[in-house]
PDB file of N, CA and C in Angstrom:
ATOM      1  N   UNK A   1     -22.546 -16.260  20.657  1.00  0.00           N
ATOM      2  CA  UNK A   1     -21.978 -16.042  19.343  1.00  0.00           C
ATOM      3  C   UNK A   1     -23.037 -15.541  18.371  1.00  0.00           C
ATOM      4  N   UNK A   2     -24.449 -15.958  18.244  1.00  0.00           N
ATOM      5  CA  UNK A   2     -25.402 -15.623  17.399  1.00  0.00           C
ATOM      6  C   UNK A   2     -25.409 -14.334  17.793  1.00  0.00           C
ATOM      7  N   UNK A   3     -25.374 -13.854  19.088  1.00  0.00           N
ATOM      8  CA  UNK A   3     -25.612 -12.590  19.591  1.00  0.00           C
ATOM      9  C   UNK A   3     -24.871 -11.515  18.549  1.00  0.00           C
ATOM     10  N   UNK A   4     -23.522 -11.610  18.789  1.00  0.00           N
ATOM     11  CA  UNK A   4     -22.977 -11.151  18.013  1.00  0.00           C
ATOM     12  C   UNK A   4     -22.763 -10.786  16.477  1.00  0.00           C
ATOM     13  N   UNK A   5     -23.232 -12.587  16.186  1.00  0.00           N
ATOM     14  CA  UNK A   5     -23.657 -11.848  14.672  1.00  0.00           C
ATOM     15  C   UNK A   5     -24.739 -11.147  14.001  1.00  0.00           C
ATOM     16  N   UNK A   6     -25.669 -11.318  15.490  1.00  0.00           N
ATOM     17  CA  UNK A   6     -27.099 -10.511  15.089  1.00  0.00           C
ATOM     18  C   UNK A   6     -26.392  -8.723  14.623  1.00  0.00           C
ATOM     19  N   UNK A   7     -25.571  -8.170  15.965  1.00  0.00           N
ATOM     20  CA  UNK A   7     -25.014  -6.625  16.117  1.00  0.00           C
ATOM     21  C   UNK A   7     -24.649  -6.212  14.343  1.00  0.00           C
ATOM     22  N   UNK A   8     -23.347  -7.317  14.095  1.00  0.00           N
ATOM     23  CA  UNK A   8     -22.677  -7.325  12.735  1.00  0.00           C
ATOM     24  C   UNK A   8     -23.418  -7.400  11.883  1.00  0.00           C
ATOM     25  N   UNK A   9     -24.885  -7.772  11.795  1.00  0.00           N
ATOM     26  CA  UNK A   9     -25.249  -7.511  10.435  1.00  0.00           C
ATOM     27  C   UNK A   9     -26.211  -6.490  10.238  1.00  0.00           C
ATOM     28  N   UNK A  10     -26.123  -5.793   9.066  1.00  0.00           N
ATOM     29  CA  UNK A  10     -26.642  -4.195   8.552  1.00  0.00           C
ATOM     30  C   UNK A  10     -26.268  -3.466   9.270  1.00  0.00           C
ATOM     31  N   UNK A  11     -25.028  -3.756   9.655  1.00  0.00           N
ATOM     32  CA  UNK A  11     -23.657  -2.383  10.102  1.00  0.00           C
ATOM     33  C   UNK A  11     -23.590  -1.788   8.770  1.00  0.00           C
ATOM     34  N   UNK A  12     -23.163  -0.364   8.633  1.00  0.00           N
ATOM     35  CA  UNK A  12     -22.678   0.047   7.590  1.00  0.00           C
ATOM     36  C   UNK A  12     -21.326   0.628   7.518  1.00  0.00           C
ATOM     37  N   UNK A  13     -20.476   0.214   6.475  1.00  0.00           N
ATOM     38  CA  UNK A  13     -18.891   0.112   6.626  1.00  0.00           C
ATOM     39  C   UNK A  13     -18.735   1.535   6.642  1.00  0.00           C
ATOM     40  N   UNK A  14     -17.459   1.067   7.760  1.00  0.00           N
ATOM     41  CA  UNK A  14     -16.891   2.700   8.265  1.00  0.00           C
ATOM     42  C   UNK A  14     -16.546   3.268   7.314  1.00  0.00           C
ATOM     43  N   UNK A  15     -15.891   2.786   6.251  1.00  0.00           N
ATOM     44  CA  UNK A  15     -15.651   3.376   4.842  1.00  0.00           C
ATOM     45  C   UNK A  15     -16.796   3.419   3.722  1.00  0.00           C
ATOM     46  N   UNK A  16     -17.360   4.064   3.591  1.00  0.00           N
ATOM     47  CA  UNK A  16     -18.328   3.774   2.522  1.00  0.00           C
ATOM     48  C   UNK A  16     -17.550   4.002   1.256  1.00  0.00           C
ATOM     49  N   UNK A  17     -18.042   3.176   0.201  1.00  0.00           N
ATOM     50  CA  UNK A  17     -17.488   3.460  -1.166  1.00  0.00           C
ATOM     51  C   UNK A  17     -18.169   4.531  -2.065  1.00  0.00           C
ATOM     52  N   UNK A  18     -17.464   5.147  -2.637  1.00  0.00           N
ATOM     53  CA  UNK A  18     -17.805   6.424  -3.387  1.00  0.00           C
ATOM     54  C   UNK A  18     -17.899   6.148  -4.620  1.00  0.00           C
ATOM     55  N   UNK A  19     -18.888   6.544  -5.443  1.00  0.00           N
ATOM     56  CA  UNK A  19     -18.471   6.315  -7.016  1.00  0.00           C
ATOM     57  C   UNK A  19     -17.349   7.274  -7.235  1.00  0.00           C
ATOM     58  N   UNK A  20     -16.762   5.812  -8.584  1.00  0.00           N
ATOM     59  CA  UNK A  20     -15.204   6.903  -8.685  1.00  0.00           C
ATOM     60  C   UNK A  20     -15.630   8.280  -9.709  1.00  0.00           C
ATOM     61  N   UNK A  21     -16.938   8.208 -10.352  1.00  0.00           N
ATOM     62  CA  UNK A  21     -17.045   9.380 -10.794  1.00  0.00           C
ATOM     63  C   UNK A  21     -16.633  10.914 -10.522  1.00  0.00           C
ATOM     64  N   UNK A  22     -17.308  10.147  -8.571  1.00  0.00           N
ATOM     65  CA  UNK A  22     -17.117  11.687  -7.698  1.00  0.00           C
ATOM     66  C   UNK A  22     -16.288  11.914  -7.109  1.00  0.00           C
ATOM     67  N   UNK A  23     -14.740  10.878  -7.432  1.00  0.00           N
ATOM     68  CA  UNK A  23     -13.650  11.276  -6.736  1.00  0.00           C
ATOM     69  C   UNK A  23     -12.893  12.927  -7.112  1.00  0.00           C
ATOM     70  N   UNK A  24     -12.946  14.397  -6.080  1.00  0.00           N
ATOM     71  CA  UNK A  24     -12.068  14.617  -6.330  1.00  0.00           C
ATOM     72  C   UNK A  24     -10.867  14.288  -6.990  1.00  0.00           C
ATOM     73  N   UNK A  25     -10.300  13.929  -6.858  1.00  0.00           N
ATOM     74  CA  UNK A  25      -8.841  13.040  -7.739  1.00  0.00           C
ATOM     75  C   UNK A  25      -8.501  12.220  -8.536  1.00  0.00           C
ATOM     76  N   UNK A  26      -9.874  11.956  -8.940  1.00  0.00           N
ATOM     77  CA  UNK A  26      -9.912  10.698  -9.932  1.00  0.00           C
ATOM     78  C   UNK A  26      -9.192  10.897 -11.128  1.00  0.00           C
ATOM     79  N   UNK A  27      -8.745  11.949 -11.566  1.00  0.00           N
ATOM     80  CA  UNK A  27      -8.181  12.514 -12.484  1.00  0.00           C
ATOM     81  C   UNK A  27      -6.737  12.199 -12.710  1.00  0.00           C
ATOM     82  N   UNK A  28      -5.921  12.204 -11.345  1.00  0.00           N
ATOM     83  CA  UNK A  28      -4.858  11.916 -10.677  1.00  0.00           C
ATOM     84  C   UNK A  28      -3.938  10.703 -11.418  1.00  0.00           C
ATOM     85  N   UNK A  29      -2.906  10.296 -11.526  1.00  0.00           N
ATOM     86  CA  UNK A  29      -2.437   8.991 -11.328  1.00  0.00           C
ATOM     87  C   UNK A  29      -2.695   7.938 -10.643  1.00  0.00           C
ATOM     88  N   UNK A  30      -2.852   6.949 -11.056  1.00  0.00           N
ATOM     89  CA  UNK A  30      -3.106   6.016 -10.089  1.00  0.00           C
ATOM     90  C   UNK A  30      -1.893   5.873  -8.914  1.00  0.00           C
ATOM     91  N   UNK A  31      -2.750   5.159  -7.816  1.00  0.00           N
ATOM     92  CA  UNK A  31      -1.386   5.257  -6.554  1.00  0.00           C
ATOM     93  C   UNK A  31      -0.627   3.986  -6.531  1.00  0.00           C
ATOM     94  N   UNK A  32       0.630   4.275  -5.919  1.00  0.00           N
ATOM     95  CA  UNK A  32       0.642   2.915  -5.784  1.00  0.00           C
ATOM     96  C   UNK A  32       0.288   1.105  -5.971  1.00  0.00           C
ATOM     97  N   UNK A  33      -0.534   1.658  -4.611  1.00  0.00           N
ATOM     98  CA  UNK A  33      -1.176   0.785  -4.385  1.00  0.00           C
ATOM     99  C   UNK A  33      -2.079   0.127  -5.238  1.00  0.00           C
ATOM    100  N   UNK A  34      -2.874   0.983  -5.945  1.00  0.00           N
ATOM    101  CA  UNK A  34      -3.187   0.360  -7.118  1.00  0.00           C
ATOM    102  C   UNK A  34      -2.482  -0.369  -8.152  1.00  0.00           C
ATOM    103  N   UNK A  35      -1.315   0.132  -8.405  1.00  0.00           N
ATOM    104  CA  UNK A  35      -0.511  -0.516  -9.714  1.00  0.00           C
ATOM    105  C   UNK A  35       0.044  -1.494  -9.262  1.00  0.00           C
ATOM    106  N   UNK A  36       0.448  -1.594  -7.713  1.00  0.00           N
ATOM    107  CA  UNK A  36       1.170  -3.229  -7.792  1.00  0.00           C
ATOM    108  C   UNK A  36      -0.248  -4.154  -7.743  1.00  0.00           C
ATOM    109  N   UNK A  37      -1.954  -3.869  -6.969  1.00  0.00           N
ATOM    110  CA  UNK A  37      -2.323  -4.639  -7.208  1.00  0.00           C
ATOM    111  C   UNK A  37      -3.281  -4.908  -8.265  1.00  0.00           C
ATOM    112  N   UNK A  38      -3.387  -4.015  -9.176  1.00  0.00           N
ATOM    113  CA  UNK A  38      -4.103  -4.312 -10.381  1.00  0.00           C
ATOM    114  C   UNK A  38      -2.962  -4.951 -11.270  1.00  0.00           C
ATOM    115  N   UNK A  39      -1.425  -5.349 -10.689  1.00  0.00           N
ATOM    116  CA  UNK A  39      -1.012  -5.563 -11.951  1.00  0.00           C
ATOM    117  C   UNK A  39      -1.052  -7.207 -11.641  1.00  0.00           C
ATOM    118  N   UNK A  40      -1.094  -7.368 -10.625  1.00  0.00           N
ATOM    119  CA  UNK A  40      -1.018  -8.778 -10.051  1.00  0.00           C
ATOM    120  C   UNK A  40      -2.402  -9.554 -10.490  1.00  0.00           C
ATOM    121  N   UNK A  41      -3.128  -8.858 -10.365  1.00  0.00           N
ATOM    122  CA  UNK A  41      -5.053  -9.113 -10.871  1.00  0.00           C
ATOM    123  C   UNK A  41      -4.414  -9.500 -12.283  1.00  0.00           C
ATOM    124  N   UNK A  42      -4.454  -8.297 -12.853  1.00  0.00           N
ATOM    125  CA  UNK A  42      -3.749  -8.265 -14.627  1.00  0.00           C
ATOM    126  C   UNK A  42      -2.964 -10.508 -15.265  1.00  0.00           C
ATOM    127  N   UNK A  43      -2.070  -9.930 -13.508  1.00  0.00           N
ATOM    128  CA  UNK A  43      -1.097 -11.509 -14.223  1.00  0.00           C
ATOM    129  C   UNK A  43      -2.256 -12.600 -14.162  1.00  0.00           C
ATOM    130  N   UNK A  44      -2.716 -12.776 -12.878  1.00  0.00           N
ATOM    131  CA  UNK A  44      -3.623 -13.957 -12.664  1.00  0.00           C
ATOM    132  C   UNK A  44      -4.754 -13.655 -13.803  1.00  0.00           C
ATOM    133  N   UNK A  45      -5.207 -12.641 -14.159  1.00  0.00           N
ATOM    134  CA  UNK A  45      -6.336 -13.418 -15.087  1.00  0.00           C
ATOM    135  C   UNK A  45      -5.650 -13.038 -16.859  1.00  0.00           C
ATOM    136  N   UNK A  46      -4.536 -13.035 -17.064  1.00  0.00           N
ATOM    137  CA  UNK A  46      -3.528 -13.202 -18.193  1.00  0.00           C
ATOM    138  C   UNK A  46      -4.277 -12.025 -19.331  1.00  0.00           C
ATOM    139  N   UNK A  47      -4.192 -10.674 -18.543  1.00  0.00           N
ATOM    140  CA  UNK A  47      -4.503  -9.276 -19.537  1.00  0.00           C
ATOM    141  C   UNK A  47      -3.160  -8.519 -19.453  1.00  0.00           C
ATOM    142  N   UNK A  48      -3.260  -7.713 -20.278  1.00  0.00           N
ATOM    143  CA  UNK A  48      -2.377  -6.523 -20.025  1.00  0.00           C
ATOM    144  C   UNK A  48      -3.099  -5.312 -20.054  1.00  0.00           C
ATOM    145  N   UNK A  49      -2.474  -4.649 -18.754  1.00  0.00           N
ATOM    146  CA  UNK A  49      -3.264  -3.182 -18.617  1.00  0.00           C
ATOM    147  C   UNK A  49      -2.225  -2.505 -19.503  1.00  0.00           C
ATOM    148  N   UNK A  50      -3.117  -1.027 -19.626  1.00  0.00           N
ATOM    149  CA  UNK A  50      -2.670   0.197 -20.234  1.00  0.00           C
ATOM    150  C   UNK A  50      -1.753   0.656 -18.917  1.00  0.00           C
ATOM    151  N   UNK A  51      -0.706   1.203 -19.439  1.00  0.00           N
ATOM    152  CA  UNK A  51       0.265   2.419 -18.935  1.00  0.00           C
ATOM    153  C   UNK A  51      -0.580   3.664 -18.398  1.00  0.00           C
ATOM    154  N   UNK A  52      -0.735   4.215 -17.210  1.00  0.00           N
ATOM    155  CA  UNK A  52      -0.925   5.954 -17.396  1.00  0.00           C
ATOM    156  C   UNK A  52      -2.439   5.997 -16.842  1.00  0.00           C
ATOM    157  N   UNK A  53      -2.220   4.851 -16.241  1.00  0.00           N
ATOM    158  CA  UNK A  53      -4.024   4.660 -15.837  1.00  0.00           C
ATOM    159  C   UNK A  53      -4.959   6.048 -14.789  1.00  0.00           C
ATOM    160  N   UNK A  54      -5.867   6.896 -15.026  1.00  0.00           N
ATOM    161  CA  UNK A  54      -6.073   7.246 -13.522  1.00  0.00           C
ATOM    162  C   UNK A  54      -6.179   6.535 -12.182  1.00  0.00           C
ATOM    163  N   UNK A  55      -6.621   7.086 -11.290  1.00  0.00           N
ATOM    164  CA  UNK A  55      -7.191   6.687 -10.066  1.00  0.00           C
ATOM    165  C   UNK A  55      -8.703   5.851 -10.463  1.00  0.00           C
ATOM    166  N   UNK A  56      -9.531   7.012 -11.119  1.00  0.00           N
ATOM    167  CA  UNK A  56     -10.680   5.950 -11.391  1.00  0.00           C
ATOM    168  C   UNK A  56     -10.510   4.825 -12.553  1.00  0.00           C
ATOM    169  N   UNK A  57      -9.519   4.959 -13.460  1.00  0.00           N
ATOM    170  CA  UNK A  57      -9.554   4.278 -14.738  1.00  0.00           C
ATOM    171  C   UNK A  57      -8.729   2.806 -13.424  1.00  0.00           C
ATOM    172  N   UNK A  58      -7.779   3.032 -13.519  1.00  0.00           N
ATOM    173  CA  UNK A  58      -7.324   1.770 -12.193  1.00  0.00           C
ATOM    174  C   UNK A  58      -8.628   1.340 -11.066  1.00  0.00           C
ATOM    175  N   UNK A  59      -9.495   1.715 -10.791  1.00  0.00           N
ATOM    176  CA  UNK A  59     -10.330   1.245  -9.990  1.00  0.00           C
ATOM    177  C   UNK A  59     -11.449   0.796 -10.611  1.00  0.00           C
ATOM    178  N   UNK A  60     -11.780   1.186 -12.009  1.00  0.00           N
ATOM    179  CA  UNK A  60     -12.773   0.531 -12.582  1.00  0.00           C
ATOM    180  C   UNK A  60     -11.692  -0.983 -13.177  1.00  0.00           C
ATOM    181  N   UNK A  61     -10.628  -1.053 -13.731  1.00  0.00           N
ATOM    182  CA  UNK A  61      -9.400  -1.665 -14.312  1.00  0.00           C
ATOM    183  C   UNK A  61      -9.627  -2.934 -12.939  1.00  0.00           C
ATOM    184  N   UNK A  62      -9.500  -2.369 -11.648  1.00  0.00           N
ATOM    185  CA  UNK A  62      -9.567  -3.753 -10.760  1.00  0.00           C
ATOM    186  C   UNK A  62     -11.016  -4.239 -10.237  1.00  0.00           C
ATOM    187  N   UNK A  63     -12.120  -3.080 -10.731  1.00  0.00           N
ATOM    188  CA  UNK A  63     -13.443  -4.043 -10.186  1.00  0.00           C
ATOM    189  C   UNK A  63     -13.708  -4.949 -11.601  1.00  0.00           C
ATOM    190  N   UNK A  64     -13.225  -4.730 -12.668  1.00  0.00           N
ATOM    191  CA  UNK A  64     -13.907  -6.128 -13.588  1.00  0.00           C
ATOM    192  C   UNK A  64     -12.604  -6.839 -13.334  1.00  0.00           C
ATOM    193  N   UNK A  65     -11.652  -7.045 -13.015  1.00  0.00           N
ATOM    194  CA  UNK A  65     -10.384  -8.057 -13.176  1.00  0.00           C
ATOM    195  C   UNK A  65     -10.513  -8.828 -11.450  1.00  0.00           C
ATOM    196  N   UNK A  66     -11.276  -8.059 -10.748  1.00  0.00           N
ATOM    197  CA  UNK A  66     -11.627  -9.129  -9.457  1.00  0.00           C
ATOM    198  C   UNK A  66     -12.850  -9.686  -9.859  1.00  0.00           C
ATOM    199  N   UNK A  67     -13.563  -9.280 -10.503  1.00  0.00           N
ATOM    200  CA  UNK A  67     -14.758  -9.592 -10.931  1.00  0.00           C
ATOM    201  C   UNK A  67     -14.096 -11.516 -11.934  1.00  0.00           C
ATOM    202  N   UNK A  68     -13.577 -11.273 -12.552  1.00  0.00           N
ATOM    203  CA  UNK A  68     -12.974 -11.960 -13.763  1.00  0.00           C
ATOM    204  C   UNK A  68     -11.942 -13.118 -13.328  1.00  0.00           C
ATOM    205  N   UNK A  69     -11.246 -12.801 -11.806  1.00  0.00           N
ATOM    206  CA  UNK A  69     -10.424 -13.451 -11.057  1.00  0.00           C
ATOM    207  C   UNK A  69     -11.051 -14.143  -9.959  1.00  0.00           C
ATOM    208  N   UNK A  70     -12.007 -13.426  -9.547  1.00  0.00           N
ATOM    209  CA  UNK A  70     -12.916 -14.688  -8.429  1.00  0.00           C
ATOM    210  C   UNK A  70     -12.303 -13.648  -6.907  1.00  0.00           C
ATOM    211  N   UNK A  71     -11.561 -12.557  -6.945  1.00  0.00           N
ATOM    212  CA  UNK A  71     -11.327 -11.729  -5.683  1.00  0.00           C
ATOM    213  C   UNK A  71     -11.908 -11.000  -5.625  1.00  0.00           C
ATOM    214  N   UNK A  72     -13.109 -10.653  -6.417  1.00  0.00           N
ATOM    215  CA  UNK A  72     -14.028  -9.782  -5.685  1.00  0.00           C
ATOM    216  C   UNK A  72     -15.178 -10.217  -4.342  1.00  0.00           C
ATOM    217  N   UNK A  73     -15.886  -9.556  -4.129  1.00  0.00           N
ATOM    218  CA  UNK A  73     -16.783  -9.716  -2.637  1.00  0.00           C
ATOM    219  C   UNK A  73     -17.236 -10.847  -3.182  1.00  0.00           C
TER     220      UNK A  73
END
């Protein structure tokens, strides 16, 4: 088992995260997926988001509200 967690650590995630600066699309609407779960973040830590959010404005919107909720990393 140690073996294993030796492999797993300083893997680097298959997804790397991008600043949302440099999203192509950041410009975009937010998706989905974002709005049901930034709105759920929103309820548990008792804010109200803005309407009309981008892609990056919703992704900066859920890194301080996980930050603020205790669901971030």
């Amino acid at each position: 088992m140690s073996e294993q967690r030796g492999r797993d650590e300083g893997q680097v995630s298959p997804t790397p995260e991008k600043d949302p600066g440099d999203w192509v699309t950041g410009d975009e609407p937010m998706t989905g997926p974002q709005r049901s779960y930034l709105h759920t973040l929103a309820q548990e830590a008792g804010v109200e988001v803005p309407d009309g959010l981008s892609k990056v404005e919703a992704s900066q919107w859920i890194d301080r509200l996980q930050e603020q909720t205790g669901r971030g990393d």
